[in-house]
Protein backbone atom coordinates (compact mmCIF):
# COMPACT_ATOMS: atom_id res chain seq x y z
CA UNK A 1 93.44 -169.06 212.94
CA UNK A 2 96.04 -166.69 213.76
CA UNK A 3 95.85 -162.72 212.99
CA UNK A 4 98.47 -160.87 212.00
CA UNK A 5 98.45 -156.77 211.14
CA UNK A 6 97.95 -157.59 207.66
CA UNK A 7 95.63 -160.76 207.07
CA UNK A 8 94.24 -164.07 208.96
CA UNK A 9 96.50 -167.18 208.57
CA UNK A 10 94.18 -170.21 207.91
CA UNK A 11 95.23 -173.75 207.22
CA UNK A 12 93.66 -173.27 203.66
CA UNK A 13 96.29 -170.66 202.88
CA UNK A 14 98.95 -173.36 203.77
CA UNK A 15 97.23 -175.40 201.38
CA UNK A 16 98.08 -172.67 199.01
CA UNK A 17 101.30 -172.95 199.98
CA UNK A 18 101.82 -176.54 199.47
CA UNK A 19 100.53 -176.51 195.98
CA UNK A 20 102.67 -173.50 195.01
CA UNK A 21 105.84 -175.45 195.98
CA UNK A 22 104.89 -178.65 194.65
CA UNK A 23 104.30 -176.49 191.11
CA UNK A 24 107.68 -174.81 191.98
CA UNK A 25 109.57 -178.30 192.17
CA UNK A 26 110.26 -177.74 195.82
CA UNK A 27 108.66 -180.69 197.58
CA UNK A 28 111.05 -180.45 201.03
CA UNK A 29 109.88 -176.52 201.12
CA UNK A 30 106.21 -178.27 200.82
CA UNK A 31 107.24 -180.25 203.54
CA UNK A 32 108.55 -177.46 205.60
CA UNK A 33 105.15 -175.54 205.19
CA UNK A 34 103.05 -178.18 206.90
CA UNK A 35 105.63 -178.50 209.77
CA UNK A 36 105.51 -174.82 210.39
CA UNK A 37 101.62 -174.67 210.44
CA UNK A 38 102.36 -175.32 214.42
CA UNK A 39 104.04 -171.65 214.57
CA UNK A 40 101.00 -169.98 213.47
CA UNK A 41 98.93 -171.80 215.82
CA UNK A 42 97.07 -174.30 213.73
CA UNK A 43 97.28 -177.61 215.02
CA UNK A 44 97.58 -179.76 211.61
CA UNK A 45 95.06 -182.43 211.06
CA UNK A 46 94.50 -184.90 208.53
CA UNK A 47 93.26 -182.96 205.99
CA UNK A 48 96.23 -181.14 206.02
CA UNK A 49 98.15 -183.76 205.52
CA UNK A 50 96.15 -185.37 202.46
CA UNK A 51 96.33 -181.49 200.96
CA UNK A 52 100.21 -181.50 201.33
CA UNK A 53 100.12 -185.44 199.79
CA UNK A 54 97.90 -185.06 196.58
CA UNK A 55 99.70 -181.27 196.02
CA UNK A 56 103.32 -183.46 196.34
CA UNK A 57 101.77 -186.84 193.93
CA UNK A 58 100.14 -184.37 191.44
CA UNK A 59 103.55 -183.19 190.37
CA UNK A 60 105.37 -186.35 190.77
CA UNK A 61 106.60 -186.10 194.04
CA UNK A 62 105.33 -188.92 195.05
CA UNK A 63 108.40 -190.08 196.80
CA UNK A 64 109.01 -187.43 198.85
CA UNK A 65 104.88 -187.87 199.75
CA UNK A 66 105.12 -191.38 200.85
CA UNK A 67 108.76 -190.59 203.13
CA UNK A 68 107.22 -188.26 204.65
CA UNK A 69 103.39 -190.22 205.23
CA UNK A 70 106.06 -193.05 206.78
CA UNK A 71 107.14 -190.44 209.13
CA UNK A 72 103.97 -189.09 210.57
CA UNK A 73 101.49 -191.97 210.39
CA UNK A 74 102.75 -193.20 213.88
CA UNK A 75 102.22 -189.74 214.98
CA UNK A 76 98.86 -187.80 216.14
CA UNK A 77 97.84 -187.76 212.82
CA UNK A 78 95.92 -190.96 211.74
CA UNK A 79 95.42 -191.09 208.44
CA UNK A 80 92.41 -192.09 206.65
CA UNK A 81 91.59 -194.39 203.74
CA UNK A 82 91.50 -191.07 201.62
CA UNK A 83 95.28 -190.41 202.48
CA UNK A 84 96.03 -193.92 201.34
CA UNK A 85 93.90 -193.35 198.12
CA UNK A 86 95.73 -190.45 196.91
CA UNK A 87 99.14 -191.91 197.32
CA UNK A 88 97.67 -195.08 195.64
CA UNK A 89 96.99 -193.10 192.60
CA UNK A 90 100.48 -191.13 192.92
CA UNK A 91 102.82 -194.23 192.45
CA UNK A 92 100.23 -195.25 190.21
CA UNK A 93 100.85 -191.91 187.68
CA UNK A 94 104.60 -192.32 187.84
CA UNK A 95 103.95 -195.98 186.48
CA UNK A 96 104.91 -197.96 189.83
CA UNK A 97 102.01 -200.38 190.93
CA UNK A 98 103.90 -202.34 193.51
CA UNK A 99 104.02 -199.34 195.73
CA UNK A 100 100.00 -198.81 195.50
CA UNK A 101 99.47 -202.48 195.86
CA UNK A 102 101.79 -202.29 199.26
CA UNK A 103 99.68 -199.56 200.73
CA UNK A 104 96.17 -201.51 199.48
CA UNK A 105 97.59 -204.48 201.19
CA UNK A 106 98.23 -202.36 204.72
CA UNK A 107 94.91 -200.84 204.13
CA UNK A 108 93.28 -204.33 204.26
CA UNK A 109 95.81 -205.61 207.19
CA UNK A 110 94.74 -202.39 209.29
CA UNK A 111 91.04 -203.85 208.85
CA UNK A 112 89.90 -200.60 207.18
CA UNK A 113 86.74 -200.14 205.68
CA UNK A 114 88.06 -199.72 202.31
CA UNK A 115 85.83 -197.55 199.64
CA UNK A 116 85.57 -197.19 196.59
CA UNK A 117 87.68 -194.90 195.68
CA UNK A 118 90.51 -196.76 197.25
CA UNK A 119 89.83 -199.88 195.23
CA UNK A 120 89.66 -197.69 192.07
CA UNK A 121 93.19 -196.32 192.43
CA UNK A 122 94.79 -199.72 193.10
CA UNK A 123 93.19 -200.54 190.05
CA UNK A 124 94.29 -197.72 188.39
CA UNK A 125 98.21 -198.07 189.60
CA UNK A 126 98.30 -202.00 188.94
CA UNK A 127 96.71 -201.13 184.90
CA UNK A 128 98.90 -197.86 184.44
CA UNK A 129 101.93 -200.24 185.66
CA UNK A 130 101.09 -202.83 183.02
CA UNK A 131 99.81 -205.03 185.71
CA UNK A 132 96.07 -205.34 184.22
CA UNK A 133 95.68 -209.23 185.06
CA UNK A 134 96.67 -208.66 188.78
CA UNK A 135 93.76 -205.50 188.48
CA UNK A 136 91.16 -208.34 186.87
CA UNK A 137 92.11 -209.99 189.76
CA UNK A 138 91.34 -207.22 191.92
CA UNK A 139 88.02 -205.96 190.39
CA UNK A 140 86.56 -209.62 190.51
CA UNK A 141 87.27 -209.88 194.35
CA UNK A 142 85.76 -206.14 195.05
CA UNK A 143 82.44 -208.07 195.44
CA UNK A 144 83.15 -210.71 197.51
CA UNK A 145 84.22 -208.00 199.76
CA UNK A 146 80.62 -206.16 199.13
CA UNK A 147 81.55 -203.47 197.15
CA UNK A 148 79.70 -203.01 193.66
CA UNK A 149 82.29 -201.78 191.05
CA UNK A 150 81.12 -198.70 189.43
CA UNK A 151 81.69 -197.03 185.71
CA UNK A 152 85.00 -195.47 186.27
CA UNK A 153 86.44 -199.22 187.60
CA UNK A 154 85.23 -200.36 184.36
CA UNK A 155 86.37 -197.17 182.45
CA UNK A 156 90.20 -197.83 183.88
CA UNK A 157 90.62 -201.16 181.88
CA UNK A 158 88.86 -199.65 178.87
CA UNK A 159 91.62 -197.32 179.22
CA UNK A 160 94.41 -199.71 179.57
CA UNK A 161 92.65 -201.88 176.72
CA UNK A 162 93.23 -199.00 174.27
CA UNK A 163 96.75 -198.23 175.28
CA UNK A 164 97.89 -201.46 174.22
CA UNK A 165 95.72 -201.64 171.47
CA UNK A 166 93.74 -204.15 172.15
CA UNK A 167 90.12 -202.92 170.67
CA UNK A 168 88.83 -206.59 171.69
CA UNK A 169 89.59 -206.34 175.19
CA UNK A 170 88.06 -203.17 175.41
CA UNK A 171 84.56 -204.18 173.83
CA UNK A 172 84.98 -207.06 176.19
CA UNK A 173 84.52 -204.51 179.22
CA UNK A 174 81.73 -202.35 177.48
CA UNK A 175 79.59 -205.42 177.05
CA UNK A 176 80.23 -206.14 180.79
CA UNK A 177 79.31 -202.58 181.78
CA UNK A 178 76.03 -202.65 179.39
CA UNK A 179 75.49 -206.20 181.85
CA UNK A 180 75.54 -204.08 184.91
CA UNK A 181 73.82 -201.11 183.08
CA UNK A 182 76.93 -198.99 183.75
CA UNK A 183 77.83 -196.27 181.02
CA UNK A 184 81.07 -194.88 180.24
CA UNK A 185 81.63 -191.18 180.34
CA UNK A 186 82.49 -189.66 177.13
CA UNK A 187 85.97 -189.42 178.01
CA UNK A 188 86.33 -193.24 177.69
CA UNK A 189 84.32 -193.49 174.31
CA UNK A 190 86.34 -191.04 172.96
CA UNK A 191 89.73 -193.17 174.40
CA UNK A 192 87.63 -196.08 171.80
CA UNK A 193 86.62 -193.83 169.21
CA UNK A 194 90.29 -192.52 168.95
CA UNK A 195 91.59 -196.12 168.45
CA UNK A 196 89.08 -197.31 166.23
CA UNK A 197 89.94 -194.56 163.72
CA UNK A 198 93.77 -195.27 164.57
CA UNK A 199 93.19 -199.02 163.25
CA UNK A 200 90.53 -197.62 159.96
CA UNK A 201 87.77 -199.34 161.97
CA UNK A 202 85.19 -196.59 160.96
CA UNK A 203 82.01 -198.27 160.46
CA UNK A 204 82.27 -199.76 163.99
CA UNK A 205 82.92 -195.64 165.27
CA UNK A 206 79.63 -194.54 163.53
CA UNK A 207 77.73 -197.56 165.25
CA UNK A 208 79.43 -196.51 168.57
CA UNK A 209 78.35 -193.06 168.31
CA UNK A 210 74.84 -194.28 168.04
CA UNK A 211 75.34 -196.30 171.13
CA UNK A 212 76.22 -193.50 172.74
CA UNK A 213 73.54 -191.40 172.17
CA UNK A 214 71.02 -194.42 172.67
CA UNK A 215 72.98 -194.69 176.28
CA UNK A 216 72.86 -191.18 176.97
CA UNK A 217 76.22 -189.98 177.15
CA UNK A 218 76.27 -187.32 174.25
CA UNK A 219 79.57 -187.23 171.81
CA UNK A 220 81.53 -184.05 172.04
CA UNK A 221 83.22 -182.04 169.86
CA UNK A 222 86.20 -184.09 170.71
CA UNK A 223 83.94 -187.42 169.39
CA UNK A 224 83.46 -185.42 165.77
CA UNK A 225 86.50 -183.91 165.38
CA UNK A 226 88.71 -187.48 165.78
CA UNK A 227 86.13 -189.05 163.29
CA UNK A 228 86.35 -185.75 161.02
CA UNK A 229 90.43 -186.49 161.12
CA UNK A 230 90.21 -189.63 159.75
CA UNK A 231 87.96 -188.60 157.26
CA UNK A 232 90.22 -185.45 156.73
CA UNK A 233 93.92 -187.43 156.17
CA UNK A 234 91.51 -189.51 153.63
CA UNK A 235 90.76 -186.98 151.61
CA UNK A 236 87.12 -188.26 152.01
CA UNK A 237 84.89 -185.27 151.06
CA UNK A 238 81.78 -185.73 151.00
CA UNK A 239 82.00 -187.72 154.33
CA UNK A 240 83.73 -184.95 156.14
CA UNK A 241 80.88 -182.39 155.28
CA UNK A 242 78.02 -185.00 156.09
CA UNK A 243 79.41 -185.42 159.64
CA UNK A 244 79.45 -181.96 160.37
CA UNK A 245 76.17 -181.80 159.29
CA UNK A 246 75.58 -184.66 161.64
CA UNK A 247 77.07 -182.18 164.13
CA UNK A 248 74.24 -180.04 163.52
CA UNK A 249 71.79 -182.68 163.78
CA UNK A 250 73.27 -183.56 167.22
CA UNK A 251 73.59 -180.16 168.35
CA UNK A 252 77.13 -180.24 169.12
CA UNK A 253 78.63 -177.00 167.51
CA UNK A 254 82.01 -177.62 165.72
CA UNK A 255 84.93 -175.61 166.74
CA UNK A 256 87.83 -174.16 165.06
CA UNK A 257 89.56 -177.23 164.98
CA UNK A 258 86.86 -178.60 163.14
CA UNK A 259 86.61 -176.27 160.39
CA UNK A 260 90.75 -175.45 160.17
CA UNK A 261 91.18 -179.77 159.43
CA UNK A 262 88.12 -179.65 156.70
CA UNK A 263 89.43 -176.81 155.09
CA UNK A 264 92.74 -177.59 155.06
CA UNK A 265 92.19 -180.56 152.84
CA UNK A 266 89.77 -178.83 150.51
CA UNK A 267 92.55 -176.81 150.03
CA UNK A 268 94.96 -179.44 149.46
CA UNK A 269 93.40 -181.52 147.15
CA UNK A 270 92.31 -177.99 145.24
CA UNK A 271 88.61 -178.26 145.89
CA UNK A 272 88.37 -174.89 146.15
CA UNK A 273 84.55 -174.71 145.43
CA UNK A 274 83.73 -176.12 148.89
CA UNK A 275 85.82 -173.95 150.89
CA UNK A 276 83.94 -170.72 149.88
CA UNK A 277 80.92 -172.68 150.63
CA UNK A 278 82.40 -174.20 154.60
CA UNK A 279 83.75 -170.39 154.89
CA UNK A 280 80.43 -168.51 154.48
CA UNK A 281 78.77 -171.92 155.88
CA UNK A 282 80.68 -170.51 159.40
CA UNK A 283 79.39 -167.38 159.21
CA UNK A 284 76.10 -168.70 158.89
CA UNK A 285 76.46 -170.62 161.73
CA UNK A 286 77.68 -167.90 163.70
CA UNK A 287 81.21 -169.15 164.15
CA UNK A 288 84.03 -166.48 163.59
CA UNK A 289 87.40 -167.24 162.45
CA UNK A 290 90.72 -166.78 164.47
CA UNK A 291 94.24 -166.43 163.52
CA UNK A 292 94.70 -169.83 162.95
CA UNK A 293 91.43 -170.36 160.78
CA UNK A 294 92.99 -167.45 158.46
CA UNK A 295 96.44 -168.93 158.25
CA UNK A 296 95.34 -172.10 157.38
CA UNK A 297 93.52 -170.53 154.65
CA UNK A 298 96.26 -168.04 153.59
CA UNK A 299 98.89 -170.59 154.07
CA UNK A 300 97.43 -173.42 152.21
CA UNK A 301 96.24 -170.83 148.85
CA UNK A 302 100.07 -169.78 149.29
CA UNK A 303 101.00 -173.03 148.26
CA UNK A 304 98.88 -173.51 145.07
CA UNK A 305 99.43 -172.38 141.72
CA UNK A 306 97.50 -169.17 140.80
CA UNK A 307 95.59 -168.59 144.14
CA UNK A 308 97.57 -165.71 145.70
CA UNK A 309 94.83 -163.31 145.07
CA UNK A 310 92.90 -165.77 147.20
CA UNK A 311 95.08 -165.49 149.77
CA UNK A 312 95.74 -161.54 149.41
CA UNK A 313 91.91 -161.52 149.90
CA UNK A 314 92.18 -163.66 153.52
CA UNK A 315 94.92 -161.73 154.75
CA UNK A 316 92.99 -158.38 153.77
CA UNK A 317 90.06 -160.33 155.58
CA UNK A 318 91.81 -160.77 158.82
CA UNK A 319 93.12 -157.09 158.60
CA UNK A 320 89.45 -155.73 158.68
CA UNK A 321 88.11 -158.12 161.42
CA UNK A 322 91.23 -156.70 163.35
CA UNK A 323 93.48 -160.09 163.63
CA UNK A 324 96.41 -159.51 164.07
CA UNK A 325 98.49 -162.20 161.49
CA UNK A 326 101.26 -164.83 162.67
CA UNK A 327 104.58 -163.53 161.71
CA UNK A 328 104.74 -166.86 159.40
CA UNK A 329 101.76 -165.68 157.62
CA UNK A 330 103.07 -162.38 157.05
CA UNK A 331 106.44 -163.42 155.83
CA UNK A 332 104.67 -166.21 153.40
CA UNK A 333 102.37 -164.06 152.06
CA UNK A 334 105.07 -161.27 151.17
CA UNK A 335 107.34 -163.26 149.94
CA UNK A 336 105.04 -164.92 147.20
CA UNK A 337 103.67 -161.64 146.25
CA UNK A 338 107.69 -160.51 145.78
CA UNK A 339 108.44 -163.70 144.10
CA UNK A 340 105.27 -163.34 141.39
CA UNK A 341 106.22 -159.65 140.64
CA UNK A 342 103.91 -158.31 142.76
CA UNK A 343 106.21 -156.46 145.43
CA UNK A 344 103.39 -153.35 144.95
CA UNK A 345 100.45 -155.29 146.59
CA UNK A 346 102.47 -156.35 149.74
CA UNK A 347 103.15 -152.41 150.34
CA UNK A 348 99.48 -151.83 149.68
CA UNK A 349 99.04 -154.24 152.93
CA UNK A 350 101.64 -152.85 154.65
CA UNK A 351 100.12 -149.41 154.01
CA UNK A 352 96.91 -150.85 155.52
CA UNK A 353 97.93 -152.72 158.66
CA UNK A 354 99.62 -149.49 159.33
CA UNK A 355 96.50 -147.28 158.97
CA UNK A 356 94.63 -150.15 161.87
CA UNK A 357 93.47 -149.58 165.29
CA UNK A 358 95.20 -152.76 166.33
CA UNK A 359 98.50 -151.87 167.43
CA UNK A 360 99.68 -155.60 166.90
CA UNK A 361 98.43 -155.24 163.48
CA UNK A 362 101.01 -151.94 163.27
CA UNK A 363 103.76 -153.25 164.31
CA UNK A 364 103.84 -156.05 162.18
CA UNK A 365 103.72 -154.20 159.21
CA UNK A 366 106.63 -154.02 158.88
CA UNK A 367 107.34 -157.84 158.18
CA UNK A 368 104.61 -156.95 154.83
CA UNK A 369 107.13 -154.31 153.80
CA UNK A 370 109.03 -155.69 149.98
CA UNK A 371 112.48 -156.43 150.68
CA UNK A 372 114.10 -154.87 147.71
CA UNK A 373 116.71 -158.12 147.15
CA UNK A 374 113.56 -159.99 146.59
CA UNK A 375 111.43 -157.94 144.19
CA UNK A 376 111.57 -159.91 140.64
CA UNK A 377 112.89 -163.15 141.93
CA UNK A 378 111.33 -166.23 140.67
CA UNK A 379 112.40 -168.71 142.62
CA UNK A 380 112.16 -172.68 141.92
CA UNK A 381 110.09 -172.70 145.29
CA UNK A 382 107.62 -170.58 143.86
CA UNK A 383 106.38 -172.42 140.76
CA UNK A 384 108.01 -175.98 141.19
CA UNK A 385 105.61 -178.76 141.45
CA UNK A 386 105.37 -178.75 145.17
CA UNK A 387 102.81 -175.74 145.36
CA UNK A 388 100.68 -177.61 143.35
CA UNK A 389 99.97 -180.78 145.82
């Protein structure tokens, strides 16, 4: 470590360094850190070098990463089956497999001991690179060499299963991980609940939710909400509401998202009933709406015959609770009070967004104000059949 009048230059401050370039597009200035580490008296070692390598492959760079690994490998620095594993995964998340498998294969020539983690991000590159029968390959020879697979090698080909769609191949590896009494995280159930709603295989979702809890690994918000968005661009109801009351049940709190997509379609299809009940149902719950709960409200009683005094009453809502509006909202809302003759309640608004402690709120005000070419227009926007959907 080297002092200077101002602060202590450490190696983990050129780590900094390397990630800031890398963010900043700038992999040779990345470079040109680690090489100038020597000037400040650190001697770099290899954990240097896999900092500067998995800052470089995490934004792409993986090119300039494995040109410059070619260079110093020979050197001091001997690099360890880590460094190989993070440039395995690089080419492997710019969708080039053959140069993972190339540095696997020199990893098994150099008679490392290779880990785990190496294995899993050959296996990664070769499925990300479309090469999932070479990874099979792979995975079934990772025993023979004496290493047990664990749930994320499994997880990768669920993963690759589901991104070509094929829901069979992916049960295929569950039922091989429920052999070896591995579970998935609920990252990769989610990767099969996702498709299984994709492809209107619901009933198998609500069976694999039960697995899940059964296995242990608890559904997320993320679980509900893709099942609620199915249920949602259905216009399904009653099985929207019971699965947030399966939320409950679960104790797994919904989120916005999860109330903005079920109220959105009660709005839609104009049962207007249940979204009083969902709205003070959040309350109760304890959940307070944002902007984007409000617009969706405002936005979608906008569009429907006869409900602007619906949405006057959301707007003045979000006004009280000190929200300041999206300058869509504003502009919607004005404009269908203007076009239904009602230019007197927008300046009512204005008058009262102007009169709140929220300077946002203030200053858009102004967009509430009538605009005077408006006032009395009844446009074919307004009352054709389109704000009745």
């Amino acid at each position: 470590m080297r002092k200077t009048e101002s602060c202590e230059i450490s190696r983990q401050i050129f780590w900094i360094v390397f990630r800031a370039y890398s963010r900043a597009n700038l992999p040779g200035d990345a470079i040109r850190a680690f090489n100038r580490m020597v000037d400040f008296g650190i001697r770099p070692c290899v954990d240097d070098l896999d900092q500067l390598l998995y800052a470089l492959c995490k934004r792409k760079h993986v090119r300039h990463a494995q040109e410059f690994f070619d260079r110093v490998r020979g050197s001091e620095l001997s690099p360890t089956v880590k460094t190989y594993s993070i440039l395995m995964r690089g080419w492997g998340d710019i969708g080039e497999p053959g140069g993972a498998q190339k540095l696997f294969d020199e990893v098994l020539e150099r008679g490392c001991m290779v880990d785990l983690l190496a294995w899993n991000s050959v296996l990664d590159a070769l499925c990300k690179g479309g090469k999932v029968d070479e990874a099979y390959e792979l995975l079934r020879g990772m025993r023979h060499k004496g290493l047990e697979p664990d749930a994320y090698s499994y997880s990768i080909f669920i993963h690759a299963s589901c991104d070509a769609n094929d829901l069979h191949s992916a049960f295929r590896v569950l039922d091989s991980m429920k052999r070896y009494n591995l579970v998935p995280n609920v990252f990769t159930y989610n990767c099969i609940i996702k498709k299984l709603c994709k492809n209107d295989k619901v009933e198998e979702v609500y069976e694999l939710l039960d697995e899940m809890i059964e296995r242990g690994a608890k559904p997320d918000t993320w679980s509900y909400n893709s099942i609620l968005a199915y249920h949602c661009d259905h216009n399904e109801v009653n099985k929207a509401l019971k699965l947030i009351s399966r939320m409950d049940r679960d104790a797994c709190q919904p989120d916005r998202h999860t109330y903005n997509m079920v109220l959105k379609m009660l709005i839609r299809i104009g049962r207007f009933d249940r979204v009083e009940k969902v709205w003070y149902l959040m309350e109760e719950r304890g959940f307070y709406p944002a902007v984007s709960t409000y617009a969706v409200m405002i936005h979608g009683l906008c569009k429907k015959r006869g409900k602007h005094e619906e949405a006057y009453k959301y707007f003045e809502m979000m006004i009280d609770d000190g929200i300041p509006p999206y300058t869509t909202t504003c502009e919607l809302l004005r404009n269908k009070l203007i076009g239904l003759g009602f230019a007197e309640q927008a300046e009512i608004l204005a008058d009262k967004m102007e009169r709140s402690t929220s300077q946002s709120i203030q200053e858009a005000a102004n967009l509430m104000r009538s605009n005077r070419a408006l006032i009395g227009m009844r446009t074919q926007e307004v009352f054709s059949d389109k704000t009745d959907e």
